[in-house]
N, C-alpha and C. Protein backbone atom coordinates (compact mmCIF):
# COMPACT_ATOMS: atom_id res chain seq x y z
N UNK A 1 0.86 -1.18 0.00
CA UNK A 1 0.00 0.00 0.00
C UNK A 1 0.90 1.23 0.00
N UNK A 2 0.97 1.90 -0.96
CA UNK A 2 1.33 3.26 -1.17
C UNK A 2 0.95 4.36 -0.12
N UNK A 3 2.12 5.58 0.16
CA UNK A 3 1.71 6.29 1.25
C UNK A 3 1.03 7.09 0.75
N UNK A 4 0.79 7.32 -0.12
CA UNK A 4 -0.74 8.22 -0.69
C UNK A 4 -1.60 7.99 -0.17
N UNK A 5 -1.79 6.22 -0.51
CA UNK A 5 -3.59 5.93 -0.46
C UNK A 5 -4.07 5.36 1.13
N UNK A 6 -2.70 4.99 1.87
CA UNK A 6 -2.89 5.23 3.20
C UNK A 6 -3.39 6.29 3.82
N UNK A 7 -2.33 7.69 2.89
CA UNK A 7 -3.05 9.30 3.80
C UNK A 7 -4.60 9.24 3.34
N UNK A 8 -4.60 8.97 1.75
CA UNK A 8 -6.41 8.84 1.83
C UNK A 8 -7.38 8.76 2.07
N UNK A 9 -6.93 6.96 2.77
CA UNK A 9 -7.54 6.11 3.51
C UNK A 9 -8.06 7.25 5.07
N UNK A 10 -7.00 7.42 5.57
CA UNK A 10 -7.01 8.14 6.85
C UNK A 10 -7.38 9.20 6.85
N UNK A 11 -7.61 9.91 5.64
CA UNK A 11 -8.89 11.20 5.66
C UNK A 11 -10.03 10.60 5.51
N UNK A 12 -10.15 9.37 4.61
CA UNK A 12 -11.49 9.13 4.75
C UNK A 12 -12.14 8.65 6.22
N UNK A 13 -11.22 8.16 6.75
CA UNK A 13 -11.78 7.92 8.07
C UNK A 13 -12.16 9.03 9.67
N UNK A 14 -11.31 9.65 9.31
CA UNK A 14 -11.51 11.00 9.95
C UNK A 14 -12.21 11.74 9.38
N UNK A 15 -12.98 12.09 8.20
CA UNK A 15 -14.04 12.25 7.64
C UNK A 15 -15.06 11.71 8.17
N UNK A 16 -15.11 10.33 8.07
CA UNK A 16 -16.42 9.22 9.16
C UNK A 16 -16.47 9.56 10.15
N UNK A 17 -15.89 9.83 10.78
CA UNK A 17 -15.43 10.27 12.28
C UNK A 17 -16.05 11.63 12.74
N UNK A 18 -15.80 11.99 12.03
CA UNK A 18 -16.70 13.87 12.10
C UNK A 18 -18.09 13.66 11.16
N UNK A 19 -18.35 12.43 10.73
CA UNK A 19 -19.81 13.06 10.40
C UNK A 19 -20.28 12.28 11.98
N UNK A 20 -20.45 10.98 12.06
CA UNK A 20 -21.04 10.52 13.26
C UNK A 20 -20.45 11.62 14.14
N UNK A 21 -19.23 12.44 14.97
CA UNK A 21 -19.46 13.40 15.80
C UNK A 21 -20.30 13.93 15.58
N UNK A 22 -20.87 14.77 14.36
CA UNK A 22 -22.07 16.02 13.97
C UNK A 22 -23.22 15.29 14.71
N UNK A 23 -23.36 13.76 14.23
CA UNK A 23 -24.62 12.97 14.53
C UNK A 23 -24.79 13.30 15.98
N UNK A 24 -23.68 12.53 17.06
CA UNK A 24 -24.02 12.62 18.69
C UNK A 24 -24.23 13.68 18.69
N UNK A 25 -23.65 14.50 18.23
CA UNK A 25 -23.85 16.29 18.60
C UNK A 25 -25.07 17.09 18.81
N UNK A 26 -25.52 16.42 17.97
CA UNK A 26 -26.86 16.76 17.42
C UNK A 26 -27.89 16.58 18.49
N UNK A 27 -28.05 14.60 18.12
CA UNK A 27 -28.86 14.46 19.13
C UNK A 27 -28.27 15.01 20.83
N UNK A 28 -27.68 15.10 21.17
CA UNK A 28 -27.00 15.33 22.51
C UNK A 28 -27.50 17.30 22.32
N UNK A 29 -28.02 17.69 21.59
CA UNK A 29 -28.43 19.16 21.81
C UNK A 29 -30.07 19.01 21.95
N UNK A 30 -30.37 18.12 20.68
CA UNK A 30 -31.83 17.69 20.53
C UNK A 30 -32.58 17.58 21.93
N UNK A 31 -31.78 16.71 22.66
CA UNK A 31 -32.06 15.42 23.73
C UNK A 31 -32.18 16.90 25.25
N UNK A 32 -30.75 17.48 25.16
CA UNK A 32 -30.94 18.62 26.05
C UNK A 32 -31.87 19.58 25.77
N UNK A 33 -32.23 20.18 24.53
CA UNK A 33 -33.29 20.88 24.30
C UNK A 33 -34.56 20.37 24.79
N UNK A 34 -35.27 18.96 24.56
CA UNK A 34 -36.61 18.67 24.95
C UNK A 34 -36.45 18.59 26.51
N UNK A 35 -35.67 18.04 27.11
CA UNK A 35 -35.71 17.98 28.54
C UNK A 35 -35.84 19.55 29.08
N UNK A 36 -35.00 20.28 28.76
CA UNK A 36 -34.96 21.68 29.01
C UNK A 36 -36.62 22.29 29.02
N UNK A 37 -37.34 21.89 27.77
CA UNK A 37 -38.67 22.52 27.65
C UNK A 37 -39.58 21.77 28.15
N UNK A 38 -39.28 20.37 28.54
CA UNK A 38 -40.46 19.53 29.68
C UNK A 38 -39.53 20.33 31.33
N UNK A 39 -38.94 21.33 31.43
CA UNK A 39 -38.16 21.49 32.63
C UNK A 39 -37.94 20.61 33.53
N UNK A 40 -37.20 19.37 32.89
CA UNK A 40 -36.84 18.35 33.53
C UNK A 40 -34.89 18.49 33.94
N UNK A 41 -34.38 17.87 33.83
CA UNK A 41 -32.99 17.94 34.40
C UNK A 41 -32.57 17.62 33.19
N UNK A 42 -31.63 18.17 32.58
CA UNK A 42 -31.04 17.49 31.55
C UNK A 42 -29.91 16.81 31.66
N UNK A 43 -29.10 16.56 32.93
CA UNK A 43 -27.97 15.55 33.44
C UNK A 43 -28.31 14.34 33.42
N UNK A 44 -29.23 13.71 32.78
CA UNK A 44 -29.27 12.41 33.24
C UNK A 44 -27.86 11.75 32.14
N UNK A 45 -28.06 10.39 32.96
CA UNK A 45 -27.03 9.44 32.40
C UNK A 45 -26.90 9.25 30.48
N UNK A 46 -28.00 9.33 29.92
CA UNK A 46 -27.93 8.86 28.67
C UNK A 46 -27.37 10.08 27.81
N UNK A 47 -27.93 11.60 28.54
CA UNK A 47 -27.04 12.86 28.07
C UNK A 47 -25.60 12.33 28.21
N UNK A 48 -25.15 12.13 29.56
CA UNK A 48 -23.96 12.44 29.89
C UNK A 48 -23.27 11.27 29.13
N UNK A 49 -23.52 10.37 28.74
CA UNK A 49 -23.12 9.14 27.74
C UNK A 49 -23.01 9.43 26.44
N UNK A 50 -24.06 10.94 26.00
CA UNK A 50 -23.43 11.12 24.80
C UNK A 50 -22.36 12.26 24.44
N UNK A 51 -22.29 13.64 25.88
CA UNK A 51 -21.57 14.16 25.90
C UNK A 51 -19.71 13.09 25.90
N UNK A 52 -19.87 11.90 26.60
CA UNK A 52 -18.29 11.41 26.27
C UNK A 52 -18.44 10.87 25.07
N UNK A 53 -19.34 10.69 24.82
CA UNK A 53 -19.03 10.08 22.95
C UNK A 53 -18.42 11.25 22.10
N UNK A 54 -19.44 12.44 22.82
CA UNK A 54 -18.82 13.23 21.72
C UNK A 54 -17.10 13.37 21.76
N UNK A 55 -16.88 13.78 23.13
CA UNK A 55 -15.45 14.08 23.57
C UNK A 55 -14.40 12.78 23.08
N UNK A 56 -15.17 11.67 23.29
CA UNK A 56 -13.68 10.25 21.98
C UNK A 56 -13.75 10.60 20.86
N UNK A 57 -15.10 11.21 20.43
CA UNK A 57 -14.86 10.96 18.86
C UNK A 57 -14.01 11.91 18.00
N UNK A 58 -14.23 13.24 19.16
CA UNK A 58 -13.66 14.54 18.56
C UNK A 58 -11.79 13.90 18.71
N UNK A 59 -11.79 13.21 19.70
CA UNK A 59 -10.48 12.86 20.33
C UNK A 59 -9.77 11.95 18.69
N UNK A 60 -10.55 10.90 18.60
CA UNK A 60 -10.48 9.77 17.64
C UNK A 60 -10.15 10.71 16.07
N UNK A 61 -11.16 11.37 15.59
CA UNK A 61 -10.54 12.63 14.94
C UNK A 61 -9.21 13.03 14.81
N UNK A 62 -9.19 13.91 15.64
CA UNK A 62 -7.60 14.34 15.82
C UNK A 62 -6.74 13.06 15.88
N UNK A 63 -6.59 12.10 17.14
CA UNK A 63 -5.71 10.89 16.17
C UNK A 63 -5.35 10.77 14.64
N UNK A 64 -6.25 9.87 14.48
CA UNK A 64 -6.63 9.75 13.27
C UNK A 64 -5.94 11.04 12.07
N UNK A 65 -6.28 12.08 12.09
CA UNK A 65 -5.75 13.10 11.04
C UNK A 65 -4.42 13.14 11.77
N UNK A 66 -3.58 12.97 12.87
CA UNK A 66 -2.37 13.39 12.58
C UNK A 66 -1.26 12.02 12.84
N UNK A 67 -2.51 10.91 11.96
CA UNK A 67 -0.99 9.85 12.04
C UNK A 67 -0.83 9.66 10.21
């Protein structure tokens, strides 16, 4: 495998990587927004499960683009 299509490879994956981040992101605003307007708590566990998803993936990202 050529070091081209390796760097390729590894944008395309850090590409994948930042669309599913956008995804948790999303819902993890979605998810805080409705709780917010039922004025419920928005800390529960399944938030806070997607706030660390977001934080590996952004992490996994950066890996990823600088090997």
């Amino acid at each position: 495998m050529s070091d081209a299509s390796t760097v390729a490879e590894l944008a395309a994956i850090a590409d994948a990587v930042d669309r599913e981040l956008a995804r948790v992101r999303d819902l993890a605003t979605r998810r805080a927004a409705h709780a917010a307007s039922r004025g419920e708590d928005a800390g529960d566990d399944l938030l806070a499960a997607m706030y660390e998803a977001e934080r590996v993936l952004a992490s996994a990202s950066r890996i990823v683009r600088r090997a």
